[in-house]
C-alpha atoms as a PDB file:
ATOM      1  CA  UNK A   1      13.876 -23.665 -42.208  1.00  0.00           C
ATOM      2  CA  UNK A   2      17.330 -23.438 -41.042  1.00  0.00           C
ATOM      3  CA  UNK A   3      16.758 -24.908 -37.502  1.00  0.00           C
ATOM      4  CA  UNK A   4      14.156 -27.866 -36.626  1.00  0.00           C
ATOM      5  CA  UNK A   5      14.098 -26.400 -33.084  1.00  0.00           C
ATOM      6  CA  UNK A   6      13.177 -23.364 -34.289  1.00  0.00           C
ATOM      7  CA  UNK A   7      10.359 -24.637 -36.745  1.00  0.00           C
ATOM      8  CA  UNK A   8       9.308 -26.945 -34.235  1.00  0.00           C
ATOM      9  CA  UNK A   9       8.881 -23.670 -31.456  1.00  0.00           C
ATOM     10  CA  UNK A  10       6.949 -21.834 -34.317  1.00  0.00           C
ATOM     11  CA  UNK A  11       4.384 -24.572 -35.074  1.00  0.00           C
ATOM     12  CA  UNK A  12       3.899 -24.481 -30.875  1.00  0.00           C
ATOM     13  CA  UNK A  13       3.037 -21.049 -31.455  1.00  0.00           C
ATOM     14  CA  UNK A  14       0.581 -21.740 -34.221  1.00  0.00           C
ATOM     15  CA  UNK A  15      -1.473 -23.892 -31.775  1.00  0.00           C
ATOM     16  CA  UNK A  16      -1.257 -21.392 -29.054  1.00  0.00           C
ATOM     17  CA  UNK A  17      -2.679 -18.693 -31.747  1.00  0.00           C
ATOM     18  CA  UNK A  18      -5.154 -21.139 -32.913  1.00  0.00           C
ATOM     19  CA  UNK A  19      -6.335 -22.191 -29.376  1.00  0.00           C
ATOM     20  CA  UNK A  20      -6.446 -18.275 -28.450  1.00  0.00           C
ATOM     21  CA  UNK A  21      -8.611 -17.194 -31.224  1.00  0.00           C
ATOM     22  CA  UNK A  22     -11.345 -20.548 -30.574  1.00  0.00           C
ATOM     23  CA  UNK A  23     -10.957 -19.813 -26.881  1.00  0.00           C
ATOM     24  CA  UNK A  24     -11.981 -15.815 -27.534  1.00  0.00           C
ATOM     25  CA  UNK A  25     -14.823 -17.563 -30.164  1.00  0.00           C
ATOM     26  CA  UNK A  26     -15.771 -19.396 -27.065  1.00  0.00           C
ATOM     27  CA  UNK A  27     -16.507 -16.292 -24.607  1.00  0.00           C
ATOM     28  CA  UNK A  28     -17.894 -14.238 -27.687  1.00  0.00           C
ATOM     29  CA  UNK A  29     -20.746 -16.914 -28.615  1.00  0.00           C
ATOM     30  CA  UNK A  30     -21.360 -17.312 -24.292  1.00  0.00           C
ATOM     31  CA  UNK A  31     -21.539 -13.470 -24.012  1.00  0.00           C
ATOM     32  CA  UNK A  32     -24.084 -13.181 -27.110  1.00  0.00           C
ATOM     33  CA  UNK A  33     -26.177 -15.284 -26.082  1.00  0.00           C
ATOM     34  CA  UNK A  34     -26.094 -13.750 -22.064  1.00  0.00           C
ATOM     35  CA  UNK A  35     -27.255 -10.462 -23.828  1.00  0.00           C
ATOM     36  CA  UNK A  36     -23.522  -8.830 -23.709  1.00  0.00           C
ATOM     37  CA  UNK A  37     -23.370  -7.648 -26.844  1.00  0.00           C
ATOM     38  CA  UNK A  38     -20.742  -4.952 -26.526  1.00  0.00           C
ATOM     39  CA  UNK A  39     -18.278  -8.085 -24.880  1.00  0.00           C
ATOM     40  CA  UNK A  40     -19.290 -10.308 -27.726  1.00  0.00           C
ATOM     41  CA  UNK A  41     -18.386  -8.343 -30.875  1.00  0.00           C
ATOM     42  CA  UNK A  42     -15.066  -7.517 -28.443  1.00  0.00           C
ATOM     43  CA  UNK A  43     -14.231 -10.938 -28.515  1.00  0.00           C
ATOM     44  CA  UNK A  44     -15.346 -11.667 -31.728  1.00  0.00           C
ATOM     45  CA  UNK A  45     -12.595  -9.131 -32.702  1.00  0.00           C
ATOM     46  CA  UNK A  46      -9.863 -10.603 -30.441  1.00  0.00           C
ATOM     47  CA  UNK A  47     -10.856 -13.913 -31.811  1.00  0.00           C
ATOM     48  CA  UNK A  48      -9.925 -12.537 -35.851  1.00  0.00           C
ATOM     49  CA  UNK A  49      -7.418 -11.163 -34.423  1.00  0.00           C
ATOM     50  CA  UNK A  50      -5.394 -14.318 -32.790  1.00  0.00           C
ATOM     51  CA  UNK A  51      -6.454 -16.062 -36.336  1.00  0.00           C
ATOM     52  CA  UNK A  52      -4.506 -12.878 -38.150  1.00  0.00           C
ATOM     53  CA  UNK A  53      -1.244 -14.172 -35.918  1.00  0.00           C
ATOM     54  CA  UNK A  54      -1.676 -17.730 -36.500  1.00  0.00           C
ATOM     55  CA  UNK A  55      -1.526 -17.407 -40.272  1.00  0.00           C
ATOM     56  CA  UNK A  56       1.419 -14.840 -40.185  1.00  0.00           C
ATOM     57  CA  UNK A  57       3.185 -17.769 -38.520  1.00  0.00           C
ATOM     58  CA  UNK A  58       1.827 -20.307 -41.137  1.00  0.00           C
ATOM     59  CA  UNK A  59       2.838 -18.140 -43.636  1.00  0.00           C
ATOM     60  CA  UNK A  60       6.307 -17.017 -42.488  1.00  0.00           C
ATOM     61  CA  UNK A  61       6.916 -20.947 -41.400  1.00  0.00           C
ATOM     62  CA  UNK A  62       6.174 -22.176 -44.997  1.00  0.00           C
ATOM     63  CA  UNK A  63       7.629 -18.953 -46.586  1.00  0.00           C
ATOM     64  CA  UNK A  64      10.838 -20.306 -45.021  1.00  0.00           C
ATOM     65  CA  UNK A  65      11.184 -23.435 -46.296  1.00  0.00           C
ATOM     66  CA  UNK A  66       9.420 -25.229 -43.302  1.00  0.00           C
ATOM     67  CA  UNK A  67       6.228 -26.941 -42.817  1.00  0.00           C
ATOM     68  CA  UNK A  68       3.700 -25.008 -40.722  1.00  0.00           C
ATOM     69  CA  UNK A  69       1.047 -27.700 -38.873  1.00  0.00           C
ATOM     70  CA  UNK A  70      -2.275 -27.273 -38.264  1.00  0.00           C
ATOM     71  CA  UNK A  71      -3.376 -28.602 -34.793  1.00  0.00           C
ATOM     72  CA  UNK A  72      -6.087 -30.399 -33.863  1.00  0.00           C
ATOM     73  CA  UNK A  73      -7.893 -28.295 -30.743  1.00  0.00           C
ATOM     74  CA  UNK A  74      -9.373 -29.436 -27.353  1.00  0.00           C
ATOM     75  CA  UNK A  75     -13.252 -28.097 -27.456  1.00  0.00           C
ATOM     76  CA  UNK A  76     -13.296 -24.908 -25.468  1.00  0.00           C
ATOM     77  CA  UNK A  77     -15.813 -24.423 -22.427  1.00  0.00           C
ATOM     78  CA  UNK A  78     -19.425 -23.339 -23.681  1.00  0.00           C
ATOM     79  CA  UNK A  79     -19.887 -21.327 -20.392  1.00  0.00           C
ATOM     80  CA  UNK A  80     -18.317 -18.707 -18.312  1.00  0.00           C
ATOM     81  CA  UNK A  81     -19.144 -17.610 -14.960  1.00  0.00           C
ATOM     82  CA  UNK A  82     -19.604 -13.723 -15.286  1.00  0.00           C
ATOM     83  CA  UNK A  83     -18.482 -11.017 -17.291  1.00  0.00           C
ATOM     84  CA  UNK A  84     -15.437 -10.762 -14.467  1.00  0.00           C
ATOM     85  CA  UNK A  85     -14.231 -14.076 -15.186  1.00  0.00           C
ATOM     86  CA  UNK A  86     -14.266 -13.885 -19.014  1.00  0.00           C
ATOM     87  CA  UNK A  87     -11.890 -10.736 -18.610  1.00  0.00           C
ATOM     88  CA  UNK A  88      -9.990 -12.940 -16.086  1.00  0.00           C
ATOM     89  CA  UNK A  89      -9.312 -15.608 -18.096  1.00  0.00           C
ATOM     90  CA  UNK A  90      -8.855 -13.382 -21.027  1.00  0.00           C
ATOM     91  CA  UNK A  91      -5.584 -11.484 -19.130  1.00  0.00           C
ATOM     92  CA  UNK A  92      -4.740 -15.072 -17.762  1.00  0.00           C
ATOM     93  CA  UNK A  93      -4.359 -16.443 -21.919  1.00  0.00           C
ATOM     94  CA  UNK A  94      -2.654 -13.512 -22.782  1.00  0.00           C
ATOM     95  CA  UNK A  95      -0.234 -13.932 -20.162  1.00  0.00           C
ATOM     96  CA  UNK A  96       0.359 -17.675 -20.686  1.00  0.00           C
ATOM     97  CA  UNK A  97       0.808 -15.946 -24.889  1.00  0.00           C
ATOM     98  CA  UNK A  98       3.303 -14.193 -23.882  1.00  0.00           C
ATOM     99  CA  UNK A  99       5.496 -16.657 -21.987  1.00  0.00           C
ATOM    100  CA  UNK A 100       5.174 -19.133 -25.007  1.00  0.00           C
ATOM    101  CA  UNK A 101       6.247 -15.883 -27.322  1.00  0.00           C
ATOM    102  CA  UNK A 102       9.326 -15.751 -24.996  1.00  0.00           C
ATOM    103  CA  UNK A 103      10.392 -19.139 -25.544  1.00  0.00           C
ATOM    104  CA  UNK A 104       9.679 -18.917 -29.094  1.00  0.00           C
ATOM    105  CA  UNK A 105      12.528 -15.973 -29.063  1.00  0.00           C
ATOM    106  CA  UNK A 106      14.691 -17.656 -26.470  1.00  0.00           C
ATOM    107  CA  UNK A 107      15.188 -20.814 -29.310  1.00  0.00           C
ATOM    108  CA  UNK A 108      15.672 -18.621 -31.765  1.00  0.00           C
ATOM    109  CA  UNK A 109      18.586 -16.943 -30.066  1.00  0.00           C
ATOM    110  CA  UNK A 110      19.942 -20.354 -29.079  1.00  0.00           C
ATOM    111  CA  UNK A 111      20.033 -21.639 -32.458  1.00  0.00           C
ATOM    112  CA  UNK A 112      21.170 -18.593 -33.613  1.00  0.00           C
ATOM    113  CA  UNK A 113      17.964 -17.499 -36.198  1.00  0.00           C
ATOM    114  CA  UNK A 114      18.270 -14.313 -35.942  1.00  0.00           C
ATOM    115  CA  UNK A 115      16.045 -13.347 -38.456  1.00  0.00           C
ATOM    116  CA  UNK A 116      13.339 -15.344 -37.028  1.00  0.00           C
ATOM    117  CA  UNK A 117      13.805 -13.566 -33.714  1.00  0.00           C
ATOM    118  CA  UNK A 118      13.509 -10.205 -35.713  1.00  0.00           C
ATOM    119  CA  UNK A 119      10.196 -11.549 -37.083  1.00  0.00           C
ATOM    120  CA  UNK A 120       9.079 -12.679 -33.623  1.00  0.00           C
ATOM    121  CA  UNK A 121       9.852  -9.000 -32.312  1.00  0.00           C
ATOM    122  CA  UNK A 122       6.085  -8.001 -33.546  1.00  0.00           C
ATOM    123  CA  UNK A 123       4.975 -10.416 -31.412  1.00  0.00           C
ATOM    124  CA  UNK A 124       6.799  -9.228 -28.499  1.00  0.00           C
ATOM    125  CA  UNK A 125       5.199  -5.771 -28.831  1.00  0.00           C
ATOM    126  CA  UNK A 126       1.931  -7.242 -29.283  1.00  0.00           C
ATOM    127  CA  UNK A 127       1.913  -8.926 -26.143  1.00  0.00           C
ATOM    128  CA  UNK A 128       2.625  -5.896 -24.475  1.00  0.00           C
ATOM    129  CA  UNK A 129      -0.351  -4.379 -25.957  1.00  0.00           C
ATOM    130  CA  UNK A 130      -2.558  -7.473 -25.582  1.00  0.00           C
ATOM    131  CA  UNK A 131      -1.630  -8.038 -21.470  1.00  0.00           C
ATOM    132  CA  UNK A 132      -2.180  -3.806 -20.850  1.00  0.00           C
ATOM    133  CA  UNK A 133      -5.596  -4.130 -22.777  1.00  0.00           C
ATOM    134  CA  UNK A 134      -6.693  -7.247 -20.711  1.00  0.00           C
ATOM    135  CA  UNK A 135      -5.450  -5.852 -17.389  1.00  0.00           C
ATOM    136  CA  UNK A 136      -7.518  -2.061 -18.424  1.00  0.00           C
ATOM    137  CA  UNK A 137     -10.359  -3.508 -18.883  1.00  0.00           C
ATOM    138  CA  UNK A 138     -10.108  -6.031 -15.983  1.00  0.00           C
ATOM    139  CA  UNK A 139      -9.283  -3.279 -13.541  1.00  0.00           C
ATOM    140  CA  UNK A 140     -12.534  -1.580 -15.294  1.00  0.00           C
ATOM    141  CA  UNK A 141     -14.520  -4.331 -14.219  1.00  0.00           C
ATOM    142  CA  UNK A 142     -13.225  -4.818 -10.760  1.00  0.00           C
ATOM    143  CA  UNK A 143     -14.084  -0.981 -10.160  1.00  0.00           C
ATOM    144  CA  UNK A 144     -17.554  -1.485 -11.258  1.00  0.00           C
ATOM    145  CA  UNK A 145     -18.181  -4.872  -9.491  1.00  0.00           C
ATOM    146  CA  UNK A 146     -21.669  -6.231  -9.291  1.00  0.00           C
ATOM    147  CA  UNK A 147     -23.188  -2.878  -9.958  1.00  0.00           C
ATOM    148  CA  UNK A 148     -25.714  -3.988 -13.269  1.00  0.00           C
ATOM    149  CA  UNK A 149     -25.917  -0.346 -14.217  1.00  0.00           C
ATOM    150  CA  UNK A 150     -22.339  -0.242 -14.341  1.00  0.00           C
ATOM    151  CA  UNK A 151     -21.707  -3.626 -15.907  1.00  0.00           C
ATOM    152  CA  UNK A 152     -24.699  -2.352 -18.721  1.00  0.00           C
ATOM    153  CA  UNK A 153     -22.759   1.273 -19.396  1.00  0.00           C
ATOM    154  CA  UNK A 154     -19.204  -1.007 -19.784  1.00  0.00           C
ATOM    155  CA  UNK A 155     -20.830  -3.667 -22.187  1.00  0.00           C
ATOM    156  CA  UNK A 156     -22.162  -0.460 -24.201  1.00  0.00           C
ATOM    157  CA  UNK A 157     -19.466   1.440 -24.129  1.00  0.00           C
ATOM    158  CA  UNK A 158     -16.888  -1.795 -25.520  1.00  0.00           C
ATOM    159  CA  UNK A 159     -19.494  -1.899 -28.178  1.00  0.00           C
ATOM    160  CA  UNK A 160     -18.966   1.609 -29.234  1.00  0.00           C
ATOM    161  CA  UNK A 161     -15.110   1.961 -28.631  1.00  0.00           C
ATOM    162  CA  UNK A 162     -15.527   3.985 -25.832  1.00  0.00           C
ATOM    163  CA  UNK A 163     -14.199   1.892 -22.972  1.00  0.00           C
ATOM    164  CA  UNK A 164     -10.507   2.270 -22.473  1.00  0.00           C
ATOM    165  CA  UNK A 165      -8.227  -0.078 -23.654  1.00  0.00           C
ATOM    166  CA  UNK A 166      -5.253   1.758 -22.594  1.00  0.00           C
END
């Protein structure tokens, strides 16, 4: 790659991918096994999905002429506190995503790699995608509350596609 800086930001990003996707395998396993199936093959989703962004960056890293690295990860928790939470800390990651995204593209404008800021322009999108879906299905929770009829007709309906994501 033209720029260390720039290399250096996108192997940052890898681990940020990589940490997302082991952090969504996290909630997915805790939800299975609390019976929330509809929430676990959601996050089992989310979780392919963050590992689909880390190897684009791999990928466009090495296709580049740099070096992508693959991090070594702290252990995520094993346990969450309630189906609330795990869409809490879901919109909370993505959020924390994003602002790492945005210094990703700030280097690249600094060291003038502009073609790695138009490859980082997907990402920006996504974000906006990935924060609106957290926050939907957040506010869908908060609505809901402790009702367990409620909480059962959400987990169903994520399973099926039918919750709103939008």
């Amino acid at each position: 790659m033209k720029s260390k800086k720039v290399e250096q930001a996108l192997n940052e990003q890898i681990k940020v991918e990589y940490e997302s996707s082991q952090f969504y395998l996290a909630m997915a396993s805790w939800a299975e096994t609390e019976g929330l199936n509809g929430t676990a093959n959601f996050l089992y989703g989310q979780s392919e999905e963050e590992r689909q962004h880390m190897l684009k960056l791999i990928r466009f890293v090495n296709e580049r002429g740099g070096q992508a690295v693959i991090p070594a990860l702290p252990e995520p928790p094993k346990s969450f506190e309630s189906l609330q939470s795990i869409f809490q800390h879901l919109l909370d990651h993505e959020m924390k995503v994003t602002d790492s995204i945005n210094e990703v593209v700030g280097t690249c404008l600094s060291e003038k790699d502009y073609t790695t800021h138009n490859f980082m322009q997907w990402y920006v999108s996504e974000q906006i995608e990935e924060e609106s879906m957290a926050r939907n299905l957040l506010d869908q929770l908060n609505l809901i509350g402790n009702d367990k009829g409620g909480l059962y007709l959400f987990d169903r309906d994520l399973n099926s596609g039918n919750v709103s994501t939008e």
